[in-house]
Protein backbone atom coordinates (compact mmCIF):
# COMPACT_ATOMS: atom_id res chain seq x y z
CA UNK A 1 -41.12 -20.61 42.24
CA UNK A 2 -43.77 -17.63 41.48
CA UNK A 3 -43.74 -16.48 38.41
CA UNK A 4 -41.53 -13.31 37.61
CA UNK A 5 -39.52 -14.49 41.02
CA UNK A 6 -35.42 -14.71 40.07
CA UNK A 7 -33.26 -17.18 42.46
CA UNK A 8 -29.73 -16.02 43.57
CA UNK A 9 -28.18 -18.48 41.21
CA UNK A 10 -29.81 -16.93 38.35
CA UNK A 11 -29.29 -13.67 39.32
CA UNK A 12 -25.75 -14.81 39.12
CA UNK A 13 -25.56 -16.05 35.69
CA UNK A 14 -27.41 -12.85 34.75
CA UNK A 15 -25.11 -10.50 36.03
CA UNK A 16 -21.79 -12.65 34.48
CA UNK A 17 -23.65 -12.04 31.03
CA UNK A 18 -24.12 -8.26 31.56
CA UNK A 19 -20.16 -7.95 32.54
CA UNK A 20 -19.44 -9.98 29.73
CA UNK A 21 -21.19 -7.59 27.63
CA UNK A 22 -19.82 -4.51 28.95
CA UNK A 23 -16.22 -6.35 28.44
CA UNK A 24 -16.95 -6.78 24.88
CA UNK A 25 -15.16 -4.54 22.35
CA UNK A 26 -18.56 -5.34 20.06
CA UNK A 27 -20.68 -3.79 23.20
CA UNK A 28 -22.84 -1.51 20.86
CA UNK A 29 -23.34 -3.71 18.19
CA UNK A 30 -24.65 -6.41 20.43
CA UNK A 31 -26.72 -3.60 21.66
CA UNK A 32 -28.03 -3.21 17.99
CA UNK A 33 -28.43 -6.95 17.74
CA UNK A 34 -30.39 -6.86 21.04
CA UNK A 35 -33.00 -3.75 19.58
CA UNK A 36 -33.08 -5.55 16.41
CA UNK A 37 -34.62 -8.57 17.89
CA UNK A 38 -37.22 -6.45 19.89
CA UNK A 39 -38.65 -5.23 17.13
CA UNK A 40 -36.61 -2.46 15.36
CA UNK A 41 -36.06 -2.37 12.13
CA UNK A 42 -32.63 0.14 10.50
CA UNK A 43 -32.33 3.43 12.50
CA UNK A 44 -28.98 1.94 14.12
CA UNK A 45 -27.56 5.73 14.54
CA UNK A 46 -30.79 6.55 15.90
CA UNK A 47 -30.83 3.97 18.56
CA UNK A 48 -27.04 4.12 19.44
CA UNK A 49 -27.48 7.88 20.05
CA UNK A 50 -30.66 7.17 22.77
CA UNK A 51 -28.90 4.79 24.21
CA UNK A 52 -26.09 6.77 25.40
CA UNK A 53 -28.65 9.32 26.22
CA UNK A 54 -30.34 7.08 28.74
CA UNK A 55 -26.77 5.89 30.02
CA UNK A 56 -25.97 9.65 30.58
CA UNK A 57 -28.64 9.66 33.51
CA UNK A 58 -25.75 8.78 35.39
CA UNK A 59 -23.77 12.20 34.96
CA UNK A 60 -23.84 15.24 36.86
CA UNK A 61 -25.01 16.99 33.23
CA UNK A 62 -26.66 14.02 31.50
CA UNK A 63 -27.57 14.42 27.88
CA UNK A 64 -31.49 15.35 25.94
CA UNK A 65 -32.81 14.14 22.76
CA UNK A 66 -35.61 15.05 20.80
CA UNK A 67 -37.19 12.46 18.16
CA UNK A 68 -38.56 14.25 15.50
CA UNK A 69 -40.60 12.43 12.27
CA UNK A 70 -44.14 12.89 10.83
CA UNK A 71 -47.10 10.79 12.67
CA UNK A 72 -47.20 7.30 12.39
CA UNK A 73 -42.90 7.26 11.25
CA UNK A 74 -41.98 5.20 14.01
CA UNK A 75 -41.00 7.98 17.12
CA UNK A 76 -42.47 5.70 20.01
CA UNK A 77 -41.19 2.72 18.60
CA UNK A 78 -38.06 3.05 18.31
CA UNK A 79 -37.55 5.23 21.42
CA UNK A 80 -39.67 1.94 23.12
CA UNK A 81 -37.36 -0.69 21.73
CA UNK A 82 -34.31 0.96 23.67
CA UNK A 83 -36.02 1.94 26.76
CA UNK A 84 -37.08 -1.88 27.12
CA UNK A 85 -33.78 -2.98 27.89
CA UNK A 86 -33.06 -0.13 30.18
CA UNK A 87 -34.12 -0.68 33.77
CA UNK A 88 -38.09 -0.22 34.29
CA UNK A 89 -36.81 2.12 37.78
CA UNK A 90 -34.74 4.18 35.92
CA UNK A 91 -37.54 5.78 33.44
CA UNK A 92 -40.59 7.98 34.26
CA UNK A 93 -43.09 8.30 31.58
CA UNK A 94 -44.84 11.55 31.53
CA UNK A 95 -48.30 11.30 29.55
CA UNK A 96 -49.91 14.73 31.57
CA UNK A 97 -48.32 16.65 34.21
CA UNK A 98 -49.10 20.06 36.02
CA UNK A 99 -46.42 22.77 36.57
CA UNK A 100 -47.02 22.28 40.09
CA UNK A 101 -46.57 18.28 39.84
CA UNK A 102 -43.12 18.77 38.92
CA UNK A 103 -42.22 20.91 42.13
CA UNK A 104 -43.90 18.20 44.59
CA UNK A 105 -42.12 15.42 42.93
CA UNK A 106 -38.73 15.88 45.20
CA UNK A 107 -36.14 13.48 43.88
CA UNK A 108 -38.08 11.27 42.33
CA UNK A 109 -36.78 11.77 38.90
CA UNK A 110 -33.21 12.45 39.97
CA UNK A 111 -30.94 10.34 37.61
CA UNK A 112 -33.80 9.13 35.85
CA UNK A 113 -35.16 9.69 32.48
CA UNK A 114 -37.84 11.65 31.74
CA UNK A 115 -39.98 10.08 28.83
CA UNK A 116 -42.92 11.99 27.27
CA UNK A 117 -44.61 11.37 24.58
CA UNK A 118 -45.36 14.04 21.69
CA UNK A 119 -44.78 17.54 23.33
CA UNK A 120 -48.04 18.61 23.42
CA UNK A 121 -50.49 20.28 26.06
CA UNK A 122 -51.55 17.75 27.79
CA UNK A 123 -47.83 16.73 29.01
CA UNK A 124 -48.07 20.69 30.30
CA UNK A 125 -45.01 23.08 29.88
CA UNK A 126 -41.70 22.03 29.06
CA UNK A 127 -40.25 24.77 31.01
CA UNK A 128 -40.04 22.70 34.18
CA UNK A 129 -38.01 19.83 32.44
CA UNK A 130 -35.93 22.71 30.58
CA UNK A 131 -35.21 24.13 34.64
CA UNK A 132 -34.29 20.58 35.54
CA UNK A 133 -31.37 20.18 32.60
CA UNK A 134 -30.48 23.74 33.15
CA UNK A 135 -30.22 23.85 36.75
CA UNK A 136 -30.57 20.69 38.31
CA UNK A 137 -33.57 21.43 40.31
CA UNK A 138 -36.79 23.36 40.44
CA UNK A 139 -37.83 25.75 43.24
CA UNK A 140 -41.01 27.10 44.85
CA UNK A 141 -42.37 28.64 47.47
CA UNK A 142 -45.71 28.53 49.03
CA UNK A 143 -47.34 30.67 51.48
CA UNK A 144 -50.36 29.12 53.21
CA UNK A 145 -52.22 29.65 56.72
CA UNK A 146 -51.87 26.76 58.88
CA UNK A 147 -53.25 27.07 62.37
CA UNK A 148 -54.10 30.72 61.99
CA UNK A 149 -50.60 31.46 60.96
CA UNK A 150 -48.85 32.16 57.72
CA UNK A 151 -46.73 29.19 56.89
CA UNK A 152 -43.86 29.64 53.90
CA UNK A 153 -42.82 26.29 52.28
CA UNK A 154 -40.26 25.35 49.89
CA UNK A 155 -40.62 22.67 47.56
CA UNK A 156 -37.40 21.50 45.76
CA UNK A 157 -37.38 18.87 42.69
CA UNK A 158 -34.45 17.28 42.19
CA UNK A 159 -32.44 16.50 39.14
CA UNK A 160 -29.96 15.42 36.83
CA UNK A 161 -32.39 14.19 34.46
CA UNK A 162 -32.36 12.77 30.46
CA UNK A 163 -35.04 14.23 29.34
CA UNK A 164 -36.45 12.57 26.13
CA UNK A 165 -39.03 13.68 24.26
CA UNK A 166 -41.12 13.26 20.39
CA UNK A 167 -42.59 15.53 18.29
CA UNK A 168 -43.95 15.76 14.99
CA UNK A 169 -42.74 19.21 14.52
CA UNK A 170 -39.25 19.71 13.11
CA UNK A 171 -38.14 22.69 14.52
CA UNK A 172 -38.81 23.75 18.59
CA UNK A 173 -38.47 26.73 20.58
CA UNK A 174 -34.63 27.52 20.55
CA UNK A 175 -34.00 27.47 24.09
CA UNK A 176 -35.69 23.66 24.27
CA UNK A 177 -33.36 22.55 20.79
CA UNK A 178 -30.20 24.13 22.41
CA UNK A 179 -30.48 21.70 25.51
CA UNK A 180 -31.58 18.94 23.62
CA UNK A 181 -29.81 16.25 20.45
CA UNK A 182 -32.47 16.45 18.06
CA UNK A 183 -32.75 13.10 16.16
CA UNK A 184 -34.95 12.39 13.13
CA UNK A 185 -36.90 9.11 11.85
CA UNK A 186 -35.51 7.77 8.65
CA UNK A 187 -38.84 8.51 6.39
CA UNK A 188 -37.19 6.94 3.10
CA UNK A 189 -39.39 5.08 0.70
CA UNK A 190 -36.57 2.34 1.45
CA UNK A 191 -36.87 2.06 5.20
CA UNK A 192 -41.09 1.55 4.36
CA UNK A 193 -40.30 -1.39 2.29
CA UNK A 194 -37.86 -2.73 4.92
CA UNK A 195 -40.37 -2.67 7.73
CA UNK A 196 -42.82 -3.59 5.40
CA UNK A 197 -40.79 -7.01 4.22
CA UNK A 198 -39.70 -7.36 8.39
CA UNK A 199 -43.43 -7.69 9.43
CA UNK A 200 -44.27 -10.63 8.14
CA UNK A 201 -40.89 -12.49 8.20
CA UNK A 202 -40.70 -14.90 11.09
CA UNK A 203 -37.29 -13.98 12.90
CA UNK A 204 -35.32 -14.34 16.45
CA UNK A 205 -37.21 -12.84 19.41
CA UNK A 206 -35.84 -11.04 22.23
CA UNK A 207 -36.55 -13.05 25.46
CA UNK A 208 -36.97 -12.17 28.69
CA UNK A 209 -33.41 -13.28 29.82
CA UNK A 210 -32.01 -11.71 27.44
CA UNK A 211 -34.26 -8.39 28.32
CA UNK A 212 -33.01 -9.11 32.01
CA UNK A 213 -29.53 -9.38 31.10
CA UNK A 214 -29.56 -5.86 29.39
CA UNK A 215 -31.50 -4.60 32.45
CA UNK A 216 -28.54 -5.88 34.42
CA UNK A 217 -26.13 -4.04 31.96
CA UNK A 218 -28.16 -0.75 33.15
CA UNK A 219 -27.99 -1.52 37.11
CA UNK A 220 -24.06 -2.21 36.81
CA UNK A 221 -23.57 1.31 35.16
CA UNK A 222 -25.84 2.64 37.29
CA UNK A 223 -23.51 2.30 40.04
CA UNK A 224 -20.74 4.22 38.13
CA UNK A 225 -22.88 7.38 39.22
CA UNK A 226 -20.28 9.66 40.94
CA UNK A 227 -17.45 8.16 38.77
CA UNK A 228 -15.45 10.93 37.86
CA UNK A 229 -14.21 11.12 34.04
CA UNK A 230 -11.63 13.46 33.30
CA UNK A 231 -10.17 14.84 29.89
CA UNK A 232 -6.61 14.75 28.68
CA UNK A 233 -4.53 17.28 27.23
CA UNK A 234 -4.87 16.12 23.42
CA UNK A 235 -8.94 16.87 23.82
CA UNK A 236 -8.51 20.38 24.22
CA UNK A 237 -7.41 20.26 20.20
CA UNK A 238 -11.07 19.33 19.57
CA UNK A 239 -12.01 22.44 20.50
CA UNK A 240 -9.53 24.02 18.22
CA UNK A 241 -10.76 22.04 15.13
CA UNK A 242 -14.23 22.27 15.89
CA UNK A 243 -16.97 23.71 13.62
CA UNK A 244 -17.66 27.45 15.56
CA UNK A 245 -19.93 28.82 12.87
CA UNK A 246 -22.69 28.96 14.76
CA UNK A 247 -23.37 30.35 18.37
CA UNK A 248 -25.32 27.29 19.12
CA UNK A 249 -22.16 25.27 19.22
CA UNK A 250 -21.64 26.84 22.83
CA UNK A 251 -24.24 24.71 23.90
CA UNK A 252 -23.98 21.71 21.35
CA UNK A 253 -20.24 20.71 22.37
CA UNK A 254 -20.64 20.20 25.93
CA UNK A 255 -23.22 18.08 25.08
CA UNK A 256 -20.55 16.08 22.76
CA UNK A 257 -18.25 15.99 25.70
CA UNK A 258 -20.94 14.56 27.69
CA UNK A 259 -21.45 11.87 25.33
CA UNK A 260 -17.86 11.05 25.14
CA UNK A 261 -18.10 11.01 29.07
CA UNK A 262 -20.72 8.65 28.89
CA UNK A 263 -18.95 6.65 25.75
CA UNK A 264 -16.35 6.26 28.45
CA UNK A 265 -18.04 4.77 31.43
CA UNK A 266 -19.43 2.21 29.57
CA UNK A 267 -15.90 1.24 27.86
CA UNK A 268 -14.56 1.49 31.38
CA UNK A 269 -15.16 -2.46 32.17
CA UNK A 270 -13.16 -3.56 29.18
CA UNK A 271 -10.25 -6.05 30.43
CA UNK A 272 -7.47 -3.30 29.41
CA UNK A 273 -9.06 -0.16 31.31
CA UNK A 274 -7.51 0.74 34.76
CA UNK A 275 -8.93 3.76 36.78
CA UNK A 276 -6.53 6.28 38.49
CA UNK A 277 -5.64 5.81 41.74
CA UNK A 278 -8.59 8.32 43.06
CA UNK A 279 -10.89 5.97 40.97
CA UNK A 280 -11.10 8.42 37.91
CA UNK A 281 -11.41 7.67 34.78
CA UNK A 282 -9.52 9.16 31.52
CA UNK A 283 -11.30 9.37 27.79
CA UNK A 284 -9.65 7.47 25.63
CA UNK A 285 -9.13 8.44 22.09
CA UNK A 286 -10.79 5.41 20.80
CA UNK A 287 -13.90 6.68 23.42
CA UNK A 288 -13.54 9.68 21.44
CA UNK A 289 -13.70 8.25 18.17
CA UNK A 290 -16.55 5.99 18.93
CA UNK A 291 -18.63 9.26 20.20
CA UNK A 292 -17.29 11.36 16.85
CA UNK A 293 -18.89 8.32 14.26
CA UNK A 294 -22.36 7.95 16.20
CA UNK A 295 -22.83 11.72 17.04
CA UNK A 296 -21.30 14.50 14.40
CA UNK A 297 -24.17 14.39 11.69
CA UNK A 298 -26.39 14.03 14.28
CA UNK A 299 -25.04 17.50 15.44
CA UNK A 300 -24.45 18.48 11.83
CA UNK A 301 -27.61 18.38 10.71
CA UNK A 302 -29.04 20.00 13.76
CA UNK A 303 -27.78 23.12 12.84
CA UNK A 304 -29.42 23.05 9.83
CA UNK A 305 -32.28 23.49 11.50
CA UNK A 306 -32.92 27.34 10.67
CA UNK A 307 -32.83 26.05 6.79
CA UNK A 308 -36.07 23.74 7.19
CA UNK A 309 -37.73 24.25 3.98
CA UNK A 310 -34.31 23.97 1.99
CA UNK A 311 -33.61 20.49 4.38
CA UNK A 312 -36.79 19.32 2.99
CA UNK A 313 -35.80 19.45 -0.40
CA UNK A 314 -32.17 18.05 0.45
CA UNK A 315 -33.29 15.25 1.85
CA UNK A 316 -35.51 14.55 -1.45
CA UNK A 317 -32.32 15.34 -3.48
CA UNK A 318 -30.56 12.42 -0.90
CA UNK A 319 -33.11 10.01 -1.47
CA UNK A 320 -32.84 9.82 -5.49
CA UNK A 321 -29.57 10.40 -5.02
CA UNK A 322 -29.11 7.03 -3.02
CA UNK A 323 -31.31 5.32 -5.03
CA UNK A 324 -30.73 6.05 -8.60
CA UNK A 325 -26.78 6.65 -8.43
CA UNK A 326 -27.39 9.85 -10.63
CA UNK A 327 -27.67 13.67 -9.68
CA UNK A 328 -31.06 15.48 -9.50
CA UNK A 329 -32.99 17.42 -12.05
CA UNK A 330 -36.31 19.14 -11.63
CA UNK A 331 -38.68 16.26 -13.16
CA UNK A 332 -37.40 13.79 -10.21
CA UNK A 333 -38.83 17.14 -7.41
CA UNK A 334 -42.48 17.33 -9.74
CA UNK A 335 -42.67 13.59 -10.03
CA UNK A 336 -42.01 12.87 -6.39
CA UNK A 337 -44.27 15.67 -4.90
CA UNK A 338 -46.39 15.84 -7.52
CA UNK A 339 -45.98 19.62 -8.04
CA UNK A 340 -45.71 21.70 -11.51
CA UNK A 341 -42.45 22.40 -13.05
CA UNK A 342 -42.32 26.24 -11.64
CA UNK A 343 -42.89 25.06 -8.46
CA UNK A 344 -39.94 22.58 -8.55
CA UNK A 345 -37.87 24.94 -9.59
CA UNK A 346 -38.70 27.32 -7.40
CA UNK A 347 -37.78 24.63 -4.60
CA UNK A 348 -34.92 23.76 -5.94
CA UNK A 349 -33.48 27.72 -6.34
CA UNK A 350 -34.54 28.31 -2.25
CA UNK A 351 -32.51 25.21 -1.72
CA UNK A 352 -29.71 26.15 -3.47
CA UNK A 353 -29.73 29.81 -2.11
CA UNK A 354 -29.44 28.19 1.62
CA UNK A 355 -26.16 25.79 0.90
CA UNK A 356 -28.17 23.09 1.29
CA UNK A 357 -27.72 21.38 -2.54
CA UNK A 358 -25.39 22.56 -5.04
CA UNK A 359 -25.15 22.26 -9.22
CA UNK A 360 -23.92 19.09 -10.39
CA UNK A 361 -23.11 20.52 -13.68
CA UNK A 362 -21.76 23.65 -14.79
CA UNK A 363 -24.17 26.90 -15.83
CA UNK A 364 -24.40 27.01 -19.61
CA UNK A 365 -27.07 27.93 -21.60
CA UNK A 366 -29.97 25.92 -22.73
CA UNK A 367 -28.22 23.50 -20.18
CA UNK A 368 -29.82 21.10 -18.51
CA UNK A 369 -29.77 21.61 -14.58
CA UNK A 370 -28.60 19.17 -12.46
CA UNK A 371 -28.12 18.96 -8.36
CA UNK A 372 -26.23 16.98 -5.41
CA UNK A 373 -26.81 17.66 -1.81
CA UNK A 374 -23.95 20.15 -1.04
CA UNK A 375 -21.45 18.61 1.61
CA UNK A 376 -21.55 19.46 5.22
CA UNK A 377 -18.53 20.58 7.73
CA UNK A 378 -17.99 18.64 10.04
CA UNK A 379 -19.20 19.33 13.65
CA UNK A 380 -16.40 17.49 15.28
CA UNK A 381 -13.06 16.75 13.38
CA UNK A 382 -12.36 13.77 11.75
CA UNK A 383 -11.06 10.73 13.89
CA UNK A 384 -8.39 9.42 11.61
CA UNK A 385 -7.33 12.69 10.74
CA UNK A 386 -6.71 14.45 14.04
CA UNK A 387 -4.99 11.04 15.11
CA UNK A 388 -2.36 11.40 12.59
CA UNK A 389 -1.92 14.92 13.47
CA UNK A 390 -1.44 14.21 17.62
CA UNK A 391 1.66 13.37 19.19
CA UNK A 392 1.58 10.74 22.44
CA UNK A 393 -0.82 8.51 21.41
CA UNK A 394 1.33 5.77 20.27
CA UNK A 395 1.50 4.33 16.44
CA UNK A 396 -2.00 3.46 15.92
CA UNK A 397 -5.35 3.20 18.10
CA UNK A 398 -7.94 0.33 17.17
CA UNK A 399 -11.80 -0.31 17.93
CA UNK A 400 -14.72 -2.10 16.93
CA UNK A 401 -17.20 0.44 14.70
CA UNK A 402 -19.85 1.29 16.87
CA UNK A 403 -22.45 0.49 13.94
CA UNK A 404 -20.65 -1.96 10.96
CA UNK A 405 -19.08 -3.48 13.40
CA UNK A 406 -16.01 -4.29 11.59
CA UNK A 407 -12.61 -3.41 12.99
CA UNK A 408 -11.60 -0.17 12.58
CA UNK A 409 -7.71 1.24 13.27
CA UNK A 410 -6.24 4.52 13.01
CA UNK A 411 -1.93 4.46 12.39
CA UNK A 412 0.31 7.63 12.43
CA UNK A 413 1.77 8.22 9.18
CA UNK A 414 5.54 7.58 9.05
């Protein structure tokens, strides 16, 4: 047998795995066990959330990330390490394109994902790809003489796409971050010193079986394109709870629903989920609540995005925080960035001013100034919370977390 060459047996044992996978209550964290092995080191959230990106190439209205980080943070890697185990058909890699590329390409990338590295130039114009999410489909029309005649052609690209995309640049044009879940590399001192201690320690591998198996995983819900996934009643108080602060919400919660779409199909194989009778399927609230852990900071701290210069300093204020169990005063903001004291304080006052961090002590005089990264509202509600508060959904609702994997349940209060 050739090399690379798969008999029908095999192919068999393959596909069982995959099911058995998809049937598993621990699906994502065997995903994270499976990315972990290929390479990855932390950025679980990270990884979870492009993975159900690349799964949403199956929906009418799939979903768009951006991977954001400074050069040489990790974008391509980790976006590599999950697009490895997805199917090798189901991704095209754009390095250069021209605007007129994308109109010739017909379906080629419809229910695909569109992968390019670093917006830049060279990968031309986002606007086609923003067209494609938007609209499903690019259009244009040439005029040419053919034969002595005037010909007009029309030249239609196909979508739904995922478009995926890195950049070193933390904030995009708006219409681009609207369509798109902006996710960013963990840059902590900590996560250095964990990849650095992971590169030399001699661990599992991910083998090709194993790569095949998740490929398999991929073709099976590939076939769930068309699959309709509808929404009951109880979802609509979502909306009612949601965060609406912010006019970009409009175009961040579909995207959530999309997710929880997706967070659905995949939980559809599990031994105690039975479509409708028109082969629908419902969301769950444990779909939901799966969806709500992996996605509403990622969604929170999106729209912080117009308060860059104050996230900066927040995220410096998080990082001591985590690591020294104490709040923040201004020698921790000159020590780490190596600035004078004025400057530090002038950081930490722009900060402050934008919500961003808040005093840990209370004004006096002479007093020394402490600070804590102020707390966010919540995109989505809270799980656990809204369960307690909804009627029909039985006494309690229980899942595996999507990233601890322990058990997690949710019970009405008596």
């Amino acid at each position: 047998m050739g090399k690379g060459k798969v008999t029908q047996a095999e192919r068999c044992r393959v596909e069982k795995k995959a099911l058995k996978l998809l049937r598993s209550d621990c699906f994502f964290n065997e995903f994270l066990r499976a990315v972990k092995k290929a390479g990855l080191v932390g950025e679980e959230q990270n990884a979870l959330v492009l993975l159900i990106v690349v799964v949403s190439r199956i929906l009418a209205r799939p979903l768009n990330a951006f991977v954001k980080g400074r050069s040489s943070g990790g974008k391509n890697w980790l976006l590599t390490r999950v697009l490895n185990l997805t199917l090798k058909s189901a991704v095209a890699e754009i390095t250069s394109a021209s605007d007129r590329a994308w109109n010739y390409s017909g379906s080629d990338f419809r229910h695909k994902v569109v992968y390019i590295q670093e917006q830049n130039e060279a990968a031309g114009t986002i606007d086609p790809i923003r067209l494609l999410i938007s609209e499903g489909k690019l259009i244009r029309i040439v005029t040419r003489f053919e034969g002595g005649k005037r010909v007009t052609k029309k030249y239609v690209a196909r979508g739904p796409v995922a478009a995926i995309s890195t950049s070193t640049k933390n904030r995009l044009k708006i219409d681009d971050e609207n369509r798109h879940v902006s996710i960013w590399i963990d840059e902590s001192p900590e996560q250095t010193r964990r990849i650095a201690e992971a590169y030399t320690q001699a661990g599992e591998t991910l083998s090709r079986k194993e790569r095949r198996v998740w490929h398999t995983v991929h073709s099976i819900l590939e076939k769930k394109i068309g699959t309709k996934v509808i929404f009951p009643t109880w979802f609509s108080e979502i909306a009612k709870r949601l965060f609406v602060d912010d006019l970009r919400v409009r175009r961040y919660y579909p995207a959530f629903v999309e997710a929880c779409r997706t967070v659905c199909l995949i939980r559809s194989f599990l031994p105690d989920r039975k479509s409708s009778n028109h082969g629908q399927l419902a969301v769950k609230f444990a779909d939901f609540a799966i969806t709500a852990l992996i996605f509403d900071s990622v969604f929170v701290e999106s729209l912080h995005l117009d308060k860059a210069a104050g996230e900066t300093t927040r995220r410096l204020v998080e990082e001591i925080v985590a690591r020294d169990s104490r709040p923040v005063d201004v020698r921790d903001i000159m020590s780490a960035l190596k600035i004078s004291k004025d400057q530090a304080y002038a950081k930490l006052r722009y900060a402050t001013r934008a919500g961003v961090i808040q005093r840990a002590n209370k004004p006096a005089k002479s007093n020394h100034k402490l600070f804590l990264p102020a707390p966010r509202p919540r995109f989505i509600p809270d799980p656990e919370k809204l369960f307690r508060k909804l009627n029909g959904l039985g006494d309690k609702v229980r899942f595996v977390h999507p990233m601890t994997g322990e058990s997690v349940t949710y019970r009405r209060k008596k």
